[in-house]
C-alpha atoms as a PDB file:
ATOM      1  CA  UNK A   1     -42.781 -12.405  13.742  1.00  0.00           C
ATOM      2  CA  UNK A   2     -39.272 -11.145  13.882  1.00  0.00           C
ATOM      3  CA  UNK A   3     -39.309 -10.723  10.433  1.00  0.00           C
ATOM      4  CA  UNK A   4     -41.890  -8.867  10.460  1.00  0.00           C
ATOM      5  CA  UNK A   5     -40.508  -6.221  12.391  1.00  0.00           C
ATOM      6  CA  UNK A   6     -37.336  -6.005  11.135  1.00  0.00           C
ATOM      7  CA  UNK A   7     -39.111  -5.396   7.487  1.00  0.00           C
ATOM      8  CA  UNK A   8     -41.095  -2.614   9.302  1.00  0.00           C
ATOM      9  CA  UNK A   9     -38.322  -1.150  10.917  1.00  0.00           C
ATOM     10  CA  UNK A  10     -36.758  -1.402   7.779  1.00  0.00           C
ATOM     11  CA  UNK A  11     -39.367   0.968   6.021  1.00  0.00           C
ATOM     12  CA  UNK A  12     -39.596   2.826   8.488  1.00  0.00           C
ATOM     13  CA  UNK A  13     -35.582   3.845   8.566  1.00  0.00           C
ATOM     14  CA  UNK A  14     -35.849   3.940   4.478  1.00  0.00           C
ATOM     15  CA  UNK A  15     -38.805   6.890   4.887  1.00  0.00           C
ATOM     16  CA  UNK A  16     -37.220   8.228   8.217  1.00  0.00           C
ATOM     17  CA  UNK A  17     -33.904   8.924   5.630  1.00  0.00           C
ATOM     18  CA  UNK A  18     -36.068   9.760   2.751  1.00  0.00           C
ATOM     19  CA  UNK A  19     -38.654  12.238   4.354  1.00  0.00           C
ATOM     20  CA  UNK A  20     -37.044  12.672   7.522  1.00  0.00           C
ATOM     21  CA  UNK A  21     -39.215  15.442   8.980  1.00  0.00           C
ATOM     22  CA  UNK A  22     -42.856  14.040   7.847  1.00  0.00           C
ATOM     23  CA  UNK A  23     -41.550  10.862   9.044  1.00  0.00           C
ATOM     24  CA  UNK A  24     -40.614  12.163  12.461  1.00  0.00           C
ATOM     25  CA  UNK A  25     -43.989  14.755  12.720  1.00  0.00           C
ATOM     26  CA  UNK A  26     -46.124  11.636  12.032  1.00  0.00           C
ATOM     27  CA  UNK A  27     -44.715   9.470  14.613  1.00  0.00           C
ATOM     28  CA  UNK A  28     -44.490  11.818  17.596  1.00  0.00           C
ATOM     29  CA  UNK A  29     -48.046  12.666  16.268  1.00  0.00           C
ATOM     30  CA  UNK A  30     -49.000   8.712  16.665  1.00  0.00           C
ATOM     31  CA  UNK A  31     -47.171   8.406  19.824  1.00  0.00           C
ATOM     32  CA  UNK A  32     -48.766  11.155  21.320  1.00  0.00           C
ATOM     33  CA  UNK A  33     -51.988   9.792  20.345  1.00  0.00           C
ATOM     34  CA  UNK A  34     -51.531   6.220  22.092  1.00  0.00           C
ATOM     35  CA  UNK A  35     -49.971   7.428  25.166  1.00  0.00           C
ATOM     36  CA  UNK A  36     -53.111  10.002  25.612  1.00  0.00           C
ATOM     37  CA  UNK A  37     -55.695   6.997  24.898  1.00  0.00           C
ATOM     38  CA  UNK A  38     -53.671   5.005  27.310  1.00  0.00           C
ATOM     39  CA  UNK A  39     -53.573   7.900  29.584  1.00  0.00           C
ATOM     40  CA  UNK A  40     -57.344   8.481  29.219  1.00  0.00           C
ATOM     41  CA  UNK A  41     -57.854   4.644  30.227  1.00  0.00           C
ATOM     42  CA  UNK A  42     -55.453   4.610  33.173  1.00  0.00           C
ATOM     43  CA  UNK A  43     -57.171   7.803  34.237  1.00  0.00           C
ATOM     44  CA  UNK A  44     -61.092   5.925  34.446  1.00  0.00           C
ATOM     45  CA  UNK A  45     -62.569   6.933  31.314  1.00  0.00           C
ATOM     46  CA  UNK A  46     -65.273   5.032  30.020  1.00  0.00           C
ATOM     47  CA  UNK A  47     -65.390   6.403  26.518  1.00  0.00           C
ATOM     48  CA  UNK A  48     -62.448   7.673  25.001  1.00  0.00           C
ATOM     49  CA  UNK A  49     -62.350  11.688  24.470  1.00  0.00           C
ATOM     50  CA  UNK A  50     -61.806  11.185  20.715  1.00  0.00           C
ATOM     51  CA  UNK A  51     -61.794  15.174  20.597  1.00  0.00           C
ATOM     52  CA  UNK A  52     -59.049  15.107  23.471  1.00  0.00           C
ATOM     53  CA  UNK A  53     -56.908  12.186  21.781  1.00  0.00           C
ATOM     54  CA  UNK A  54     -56.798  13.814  18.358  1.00  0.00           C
ATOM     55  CA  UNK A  55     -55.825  17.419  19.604  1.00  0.00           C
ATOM     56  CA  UNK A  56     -52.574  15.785  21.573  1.00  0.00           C
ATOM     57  CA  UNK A  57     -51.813  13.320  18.287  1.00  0.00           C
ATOM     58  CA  UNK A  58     -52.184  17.071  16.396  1.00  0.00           C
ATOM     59  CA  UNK A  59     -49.795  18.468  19.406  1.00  0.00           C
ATOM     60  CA  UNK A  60     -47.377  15.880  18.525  1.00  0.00           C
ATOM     61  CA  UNK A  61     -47.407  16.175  14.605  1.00  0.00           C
ATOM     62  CA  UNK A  62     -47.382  19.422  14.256  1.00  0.00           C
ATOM     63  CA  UNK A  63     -45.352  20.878  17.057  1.00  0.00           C
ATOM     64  CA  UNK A  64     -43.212  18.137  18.872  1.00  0.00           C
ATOM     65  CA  UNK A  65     -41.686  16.022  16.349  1.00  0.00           C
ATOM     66  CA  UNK A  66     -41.148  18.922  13.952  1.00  0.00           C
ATOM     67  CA  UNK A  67     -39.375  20.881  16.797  1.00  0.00           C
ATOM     68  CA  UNK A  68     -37.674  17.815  18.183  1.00  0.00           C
ATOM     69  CA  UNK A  69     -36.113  17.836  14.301  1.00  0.00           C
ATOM     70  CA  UNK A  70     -34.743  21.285  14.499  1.00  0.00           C
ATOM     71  CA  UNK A  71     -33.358  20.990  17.366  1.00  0.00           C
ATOM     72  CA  UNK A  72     -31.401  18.269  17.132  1.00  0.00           C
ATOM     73  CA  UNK A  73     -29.997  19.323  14.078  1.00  0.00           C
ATOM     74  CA  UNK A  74     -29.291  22.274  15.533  1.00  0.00           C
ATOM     75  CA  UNK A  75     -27.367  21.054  18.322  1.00  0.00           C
ATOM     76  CA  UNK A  76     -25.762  18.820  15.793  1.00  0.00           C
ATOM     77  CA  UNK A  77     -24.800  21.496  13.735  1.00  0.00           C
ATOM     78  CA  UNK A  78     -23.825  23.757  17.253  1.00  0.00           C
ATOM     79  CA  UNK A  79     -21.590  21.158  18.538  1.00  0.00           C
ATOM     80  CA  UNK A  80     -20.053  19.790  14.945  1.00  0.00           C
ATOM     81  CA  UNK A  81     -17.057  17.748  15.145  1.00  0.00           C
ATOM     82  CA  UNK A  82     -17.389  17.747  19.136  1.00  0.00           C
ATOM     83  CA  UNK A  83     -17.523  14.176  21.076  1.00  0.00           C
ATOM     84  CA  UNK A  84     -16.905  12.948  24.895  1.00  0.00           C
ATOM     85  CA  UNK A  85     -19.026  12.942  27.648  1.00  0.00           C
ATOM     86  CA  UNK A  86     -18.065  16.722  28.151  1.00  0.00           C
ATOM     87  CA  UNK A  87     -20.236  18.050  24.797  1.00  0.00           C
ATOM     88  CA  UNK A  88     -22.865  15.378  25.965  1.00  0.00           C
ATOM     89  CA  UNK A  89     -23.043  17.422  28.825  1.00  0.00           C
ATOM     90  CA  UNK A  90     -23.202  20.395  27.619  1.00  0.00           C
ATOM     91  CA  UNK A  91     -26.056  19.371  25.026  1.00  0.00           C
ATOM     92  CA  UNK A  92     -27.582  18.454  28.000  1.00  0.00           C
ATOM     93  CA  UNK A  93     -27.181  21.553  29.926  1.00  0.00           C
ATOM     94  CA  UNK A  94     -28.560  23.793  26.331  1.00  0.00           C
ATOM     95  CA  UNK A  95     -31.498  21.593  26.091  1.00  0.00           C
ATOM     96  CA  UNK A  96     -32.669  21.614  29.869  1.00  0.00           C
ATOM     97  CA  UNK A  97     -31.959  25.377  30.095  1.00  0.00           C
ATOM     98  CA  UNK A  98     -33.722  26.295  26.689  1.00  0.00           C
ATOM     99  CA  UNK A  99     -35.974  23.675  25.096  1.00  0.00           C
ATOM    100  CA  UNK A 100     -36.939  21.999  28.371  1.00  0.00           C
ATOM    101  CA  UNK A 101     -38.737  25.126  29.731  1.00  0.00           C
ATOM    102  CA  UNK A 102     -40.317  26.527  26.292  1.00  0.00           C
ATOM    103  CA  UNK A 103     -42.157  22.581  25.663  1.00  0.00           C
ATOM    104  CA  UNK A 104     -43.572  22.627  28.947  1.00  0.00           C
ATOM    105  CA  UNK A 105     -45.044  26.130  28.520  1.00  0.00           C
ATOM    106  CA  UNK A 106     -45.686  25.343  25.050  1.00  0.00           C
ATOM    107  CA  UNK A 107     -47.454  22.340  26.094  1.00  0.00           C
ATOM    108  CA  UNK A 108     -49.531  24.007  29.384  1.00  0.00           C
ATOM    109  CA  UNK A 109     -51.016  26.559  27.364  1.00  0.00           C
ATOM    110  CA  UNK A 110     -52.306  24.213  24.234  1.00  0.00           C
ATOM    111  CA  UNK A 111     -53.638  21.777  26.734  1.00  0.00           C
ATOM    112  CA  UNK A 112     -55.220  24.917  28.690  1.00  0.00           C
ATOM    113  CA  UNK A 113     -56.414  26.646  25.693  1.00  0.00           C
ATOM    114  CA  UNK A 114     -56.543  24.397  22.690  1.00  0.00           C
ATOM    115  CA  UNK A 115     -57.299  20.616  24.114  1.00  0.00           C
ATOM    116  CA  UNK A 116     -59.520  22.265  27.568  1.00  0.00           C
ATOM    117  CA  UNK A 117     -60.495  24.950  25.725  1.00  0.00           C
ATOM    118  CA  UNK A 118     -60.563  27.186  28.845  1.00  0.00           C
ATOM    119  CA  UNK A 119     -60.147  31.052  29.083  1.00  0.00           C
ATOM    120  CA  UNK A 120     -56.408  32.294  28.057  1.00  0.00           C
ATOM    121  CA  UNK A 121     -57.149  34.051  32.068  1.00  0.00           C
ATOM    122  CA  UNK A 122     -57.714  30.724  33.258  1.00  0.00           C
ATOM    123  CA  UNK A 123     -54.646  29.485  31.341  1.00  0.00           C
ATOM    124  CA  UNK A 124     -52.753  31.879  32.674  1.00  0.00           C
ATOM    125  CA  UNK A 125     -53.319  31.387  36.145  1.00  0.00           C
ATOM    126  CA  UNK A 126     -52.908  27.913  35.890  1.00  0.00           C
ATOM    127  CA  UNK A 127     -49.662  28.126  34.674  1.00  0.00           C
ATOM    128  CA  UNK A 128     -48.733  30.514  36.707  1.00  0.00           C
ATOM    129  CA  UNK A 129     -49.468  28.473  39.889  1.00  0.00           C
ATOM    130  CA  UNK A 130     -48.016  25.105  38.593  1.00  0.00           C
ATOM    131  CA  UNK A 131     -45.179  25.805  35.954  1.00  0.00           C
ATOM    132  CA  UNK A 132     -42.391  25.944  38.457  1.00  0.00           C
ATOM    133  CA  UNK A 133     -43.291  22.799  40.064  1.00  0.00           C
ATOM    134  CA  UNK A 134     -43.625  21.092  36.318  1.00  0.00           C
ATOM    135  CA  UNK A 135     -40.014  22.636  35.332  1.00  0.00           C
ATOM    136  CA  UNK A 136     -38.413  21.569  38.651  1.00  0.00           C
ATOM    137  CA  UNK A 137     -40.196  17.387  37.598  1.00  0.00           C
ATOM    138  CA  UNK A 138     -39.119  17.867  34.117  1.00  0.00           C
ATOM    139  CA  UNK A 139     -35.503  18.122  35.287  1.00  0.00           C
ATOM    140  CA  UNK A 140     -35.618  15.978  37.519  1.00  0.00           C
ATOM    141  CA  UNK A 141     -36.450  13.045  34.628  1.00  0.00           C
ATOM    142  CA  UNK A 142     -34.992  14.604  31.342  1.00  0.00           C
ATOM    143  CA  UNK A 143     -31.534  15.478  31.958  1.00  0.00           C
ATOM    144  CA  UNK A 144     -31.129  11.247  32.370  1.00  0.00           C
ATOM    145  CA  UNK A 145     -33.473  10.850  28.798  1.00  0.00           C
ATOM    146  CA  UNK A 146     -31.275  13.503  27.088  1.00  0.00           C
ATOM    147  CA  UNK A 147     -28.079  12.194  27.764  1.00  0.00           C
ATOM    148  CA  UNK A 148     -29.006   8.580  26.759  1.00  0.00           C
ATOM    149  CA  UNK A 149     -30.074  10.334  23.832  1.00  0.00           C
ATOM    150  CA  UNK A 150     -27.054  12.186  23.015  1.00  0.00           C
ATOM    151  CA  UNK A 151     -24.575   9.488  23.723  1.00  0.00           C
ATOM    152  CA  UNK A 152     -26.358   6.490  22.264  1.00  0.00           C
ATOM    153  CA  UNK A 153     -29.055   7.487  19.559  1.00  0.00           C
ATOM    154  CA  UNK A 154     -27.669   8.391  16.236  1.00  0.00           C
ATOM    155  CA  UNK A 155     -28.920  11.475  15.050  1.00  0.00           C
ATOM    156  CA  UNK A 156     -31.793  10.354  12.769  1.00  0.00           C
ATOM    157  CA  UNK A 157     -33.346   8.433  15.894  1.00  0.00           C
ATOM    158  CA  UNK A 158     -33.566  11.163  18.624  1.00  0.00           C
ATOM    159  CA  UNK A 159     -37.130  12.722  18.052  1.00  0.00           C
ATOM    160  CA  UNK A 160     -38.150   8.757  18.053  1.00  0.00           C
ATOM    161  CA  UNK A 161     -36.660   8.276  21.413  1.00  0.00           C
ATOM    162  CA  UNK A 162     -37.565  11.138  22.563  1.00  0.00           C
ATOM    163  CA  UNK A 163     -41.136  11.062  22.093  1.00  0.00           C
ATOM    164  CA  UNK A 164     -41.515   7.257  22.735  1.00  0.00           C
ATOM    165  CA  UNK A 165     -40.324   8.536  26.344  1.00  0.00           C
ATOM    166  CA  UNK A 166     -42.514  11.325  26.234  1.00  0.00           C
ATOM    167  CA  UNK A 167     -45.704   8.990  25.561  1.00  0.00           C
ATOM    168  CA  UNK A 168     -44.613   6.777  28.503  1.00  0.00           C
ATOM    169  CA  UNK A 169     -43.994   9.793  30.905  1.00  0.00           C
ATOM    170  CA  UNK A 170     -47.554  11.287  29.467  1.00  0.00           C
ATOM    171  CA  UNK A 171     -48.527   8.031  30.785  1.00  0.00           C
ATOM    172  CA  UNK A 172     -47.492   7.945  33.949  1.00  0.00           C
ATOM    173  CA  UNK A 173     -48.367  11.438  34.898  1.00  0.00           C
ATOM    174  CA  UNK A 174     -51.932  10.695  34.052  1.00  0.00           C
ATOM    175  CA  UNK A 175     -51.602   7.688  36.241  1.00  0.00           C
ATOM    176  CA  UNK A 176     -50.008   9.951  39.291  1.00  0.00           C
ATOM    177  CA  UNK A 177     -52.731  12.342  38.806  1.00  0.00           C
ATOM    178  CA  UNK A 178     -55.354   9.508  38.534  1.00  0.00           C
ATOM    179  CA  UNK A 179     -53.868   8.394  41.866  1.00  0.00           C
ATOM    180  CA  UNK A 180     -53.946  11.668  43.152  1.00  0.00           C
ATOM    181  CA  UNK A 181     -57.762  12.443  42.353  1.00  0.00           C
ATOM    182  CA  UNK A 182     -58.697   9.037  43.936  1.00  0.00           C
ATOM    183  CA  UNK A 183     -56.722   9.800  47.054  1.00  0.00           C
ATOM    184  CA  UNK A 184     -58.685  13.067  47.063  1.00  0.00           C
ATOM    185  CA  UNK A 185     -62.178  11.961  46.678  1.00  0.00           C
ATOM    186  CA  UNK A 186     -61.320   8.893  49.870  1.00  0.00           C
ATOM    187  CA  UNK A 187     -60.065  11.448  51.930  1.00  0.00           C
END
């Protein structure tokens, strides 16, 4: 079995270095994908919103990985030749003040307009009335992910890490919100 992976993980570093940005798109794609059928399962579903699963796996592929990408080698290239905990930090601080805030809007209005396929009013108003309270949990979790990820991941593996978290925090936000709607309906 352990041979196994290590061949896959093999291929997977050969394509990752020889198509880096397909490679990366078609992961956080796939990850996305499994952490919103997991998500749908936690959540009570009896059939799986096939619609649903393959508009977040689209989310993924065409928008998170290949941003995740960019940025990173942006921030590589913005912070060349720079090491310590002190640049860690300030990647840190550049992602959670910048790309922290435009993915969860980014990712509010798709799921409002693309995925729910609600009103861009409705979309609106929803984000307006729970954006701040997303931003203020996003920081509250990513700040720890980013800095794991920009003092331990080398640079090829960061959109992996990254969006492996992402599918487990997808995961347990449908399960808090599961919780939540259960709570609700008892009450």
């Amino acid at each position: 079995m352990s041979e196994v992976v290590a061949m896959a993980g093999q291929a997977y570093m050969k394509q990752l270095q020889a198509h880096p940005l397909r490679t990366k798109a078609i992961t956080s794609g796939v990850l996305a994908g499994c952490s919103d059928a997991v998500a749908q399962k936690i959540s009570g579903v009896s059939k799986l919103q096939l619609r649903r699963l393959l508009l977040i796996a689209l989310y993924g592929f065409a928008y998170a990985g290949p941003f995740g990408h960019f940025l990173h080698k942006l921030m590589d290239r913005f912070f060349k030749g720079k090491k310590g905990k002190e640049t860690t930090a300030k990647k840190v601080l550049v992602e959670q003040l910048t790309a922290s805030p435009w993915n969860n809007m980014m990712f509010m209005m798709y799921f409002g307009l693309v995925v729910e396929g609600r009103p861009f009013g409705q979309v609106k108003n929803k984000v307006k009335k729970d954006y701040a309270s997303v931003q203020l949990t996003a920081w509250r979790f990513w700040p720890i992910v980013s800095w794991i990820n920009y003092e331990y991941m080398p640079l090829q593996l960061r959109v992996l890490f990254h969006s492996f978290v992402a599918s487990c925090w997808a995961v347990f936000l449908n399960l808090k919100a599961a919780r939540s709607i259960a709570n609700t309906k008892k009450a």
